[in-house]
Protein backbone atom coordinates (compact mmCIF):
# COMPACT_ATOMS: atom_id res chain seq x y z
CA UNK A 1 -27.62 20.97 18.77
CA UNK A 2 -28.67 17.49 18.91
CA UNK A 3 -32.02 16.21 17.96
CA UNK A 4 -33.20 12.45 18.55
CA UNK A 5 -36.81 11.34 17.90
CA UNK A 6 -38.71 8.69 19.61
CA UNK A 7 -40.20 7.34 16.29
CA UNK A 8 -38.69 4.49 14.56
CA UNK A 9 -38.46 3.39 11.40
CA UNK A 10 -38.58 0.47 9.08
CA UNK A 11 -36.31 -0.33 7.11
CA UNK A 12 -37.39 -1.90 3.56
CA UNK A 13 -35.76 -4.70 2.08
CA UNK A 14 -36.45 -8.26 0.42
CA UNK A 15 -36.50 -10.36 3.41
CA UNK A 16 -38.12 -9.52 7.06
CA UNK A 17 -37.66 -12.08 9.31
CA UNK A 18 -40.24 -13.76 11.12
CA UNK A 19 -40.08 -11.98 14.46
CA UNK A 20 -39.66 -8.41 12.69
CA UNK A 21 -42.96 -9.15 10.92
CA UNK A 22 -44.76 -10.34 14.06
CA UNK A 23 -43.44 -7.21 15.78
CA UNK A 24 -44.72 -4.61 12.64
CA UNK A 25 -48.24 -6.78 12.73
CA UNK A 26 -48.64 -6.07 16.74
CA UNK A 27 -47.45 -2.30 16.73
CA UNK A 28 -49.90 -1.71 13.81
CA UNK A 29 -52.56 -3.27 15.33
CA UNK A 30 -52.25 -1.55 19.47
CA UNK A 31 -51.63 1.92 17.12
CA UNK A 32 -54.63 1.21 14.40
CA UNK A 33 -59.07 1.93 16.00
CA UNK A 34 -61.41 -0.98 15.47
CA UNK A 35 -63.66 0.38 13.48
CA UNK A 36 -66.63 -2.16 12.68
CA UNK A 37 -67.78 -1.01 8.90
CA UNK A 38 -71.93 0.20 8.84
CA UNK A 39 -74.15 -2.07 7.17
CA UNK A 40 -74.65 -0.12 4.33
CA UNK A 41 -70.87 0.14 3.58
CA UNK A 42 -70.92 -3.96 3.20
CA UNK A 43 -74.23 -3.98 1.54
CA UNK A 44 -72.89 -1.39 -1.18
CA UNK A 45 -69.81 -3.20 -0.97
CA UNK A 46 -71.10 -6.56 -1.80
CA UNK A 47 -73.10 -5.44 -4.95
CA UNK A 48 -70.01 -3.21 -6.30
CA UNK A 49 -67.86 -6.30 -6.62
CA UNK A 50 -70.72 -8.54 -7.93
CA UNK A 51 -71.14 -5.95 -10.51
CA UNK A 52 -67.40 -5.63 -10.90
CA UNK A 53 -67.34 -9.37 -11.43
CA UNK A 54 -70.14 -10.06 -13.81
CA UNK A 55 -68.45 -7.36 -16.36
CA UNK A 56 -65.32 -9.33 -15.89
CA UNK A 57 -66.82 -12.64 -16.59
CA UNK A 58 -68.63 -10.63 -19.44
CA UNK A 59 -65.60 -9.28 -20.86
CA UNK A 60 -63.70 -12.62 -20.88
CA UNK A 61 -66.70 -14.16 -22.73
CA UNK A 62 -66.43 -11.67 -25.73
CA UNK A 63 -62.90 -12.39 -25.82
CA UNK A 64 -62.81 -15.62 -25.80
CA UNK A 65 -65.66 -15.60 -28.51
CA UNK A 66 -63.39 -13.01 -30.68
CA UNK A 67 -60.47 -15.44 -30.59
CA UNK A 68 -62.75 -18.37 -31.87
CA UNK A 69 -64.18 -16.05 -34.63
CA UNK A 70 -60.48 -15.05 -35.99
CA UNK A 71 -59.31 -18.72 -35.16
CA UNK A 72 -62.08 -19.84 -37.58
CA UNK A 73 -61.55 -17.00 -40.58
CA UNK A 74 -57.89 -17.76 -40.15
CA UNK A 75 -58.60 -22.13 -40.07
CA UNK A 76 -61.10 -21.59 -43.20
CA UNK A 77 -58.27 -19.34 -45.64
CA UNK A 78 -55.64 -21.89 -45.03
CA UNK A 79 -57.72 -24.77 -45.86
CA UNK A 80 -59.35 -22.78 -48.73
CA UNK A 81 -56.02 -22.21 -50.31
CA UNK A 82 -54.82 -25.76 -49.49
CA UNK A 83 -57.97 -26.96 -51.06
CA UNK A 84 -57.38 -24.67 -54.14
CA UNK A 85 -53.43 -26.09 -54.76
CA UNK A 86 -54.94 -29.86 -54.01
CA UNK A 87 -57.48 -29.17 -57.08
CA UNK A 88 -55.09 -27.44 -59.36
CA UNK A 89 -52.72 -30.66 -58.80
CA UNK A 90 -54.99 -32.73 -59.05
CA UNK A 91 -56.08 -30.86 -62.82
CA UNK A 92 -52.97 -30.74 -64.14
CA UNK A 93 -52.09 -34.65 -63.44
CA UNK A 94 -55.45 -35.37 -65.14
CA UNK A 95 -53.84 -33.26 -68.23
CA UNK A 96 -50.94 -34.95 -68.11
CA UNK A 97 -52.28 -38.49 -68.28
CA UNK A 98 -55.55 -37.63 -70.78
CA UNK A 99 -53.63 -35.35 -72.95
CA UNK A 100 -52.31 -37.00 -75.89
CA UNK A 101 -48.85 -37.52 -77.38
CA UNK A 102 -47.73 -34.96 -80.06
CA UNK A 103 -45.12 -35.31 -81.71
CA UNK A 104 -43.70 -33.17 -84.56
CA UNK A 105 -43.61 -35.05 -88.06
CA UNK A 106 -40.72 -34.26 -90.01
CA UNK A 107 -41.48 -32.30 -93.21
C-alpha cells in the first residue's frame, strides 16, 4: 500500500535561490495569524532590553577598566626592572672609572 502526503518539504542546503526564498516567505506568511502584540507585551518588552543593555554597557565598562588596571601593573614591573638594570649599570661604570688602579708590588 501506497501512501503520498500533500505536505512538502524543504530541503536545507547552503544556497536557496531567489525565487525559492520568495516562495518560503509567501507560504509562511498566507499559513502564519496576524497577531498585533498588547501594549503591555511592548511596554515590558521595551524596558527588558533597556535593562538588558545597560548591564551590557556595564559589564564592558568593568572590563575594559580591568584590562587598563593589569595593563598598568604589568607597564609599571617592566619599567621597574628596566629602571633597576639602568641603575645597577650605571653603578658599576661609576666603579669602574672612580675605582683606583691596584696593582700587585713584587715582594
Amino acid at each position: 500500500m501506497s501512501w503520498k502526503s500533500n505536505e512538502k518539504y524543504v530541503v536545507l542546503q547552503d544556497f536557496v535561490p531567489v525565487a525559492e526564498q520568495r516562495a518560503i516567505a509567501a507560504a509562511v506568511v498566507a499559513v502564519m495569524p496576524s497577531e498585533k502584540p498588547s501594549q503591555v507585551f511592548v511596554d515590558q518588552l521595551s524596558r527588558d532590553l533597556l535593562a538588558e543593555a545597560r548591564q551590557r554597557a556595564s559589564t564592558r565598562r568593568q572590563g575594559a577598566g580591568q584590562a587598563v588596571r593589569v595593563l598598568g601593573w604589568v607597564g609599571g614591573g617592566i619599567l621597574s626592572v628596566i629602571t633597576g638594570v639602568l641603575i645597577w649599570l650605571l653603578v658599576q661604570r661609576s666603579h669602574e672609572t672612580h675605582a683606583p688602579e691596584l696593582t700587585l708590588s713584587g715582594a
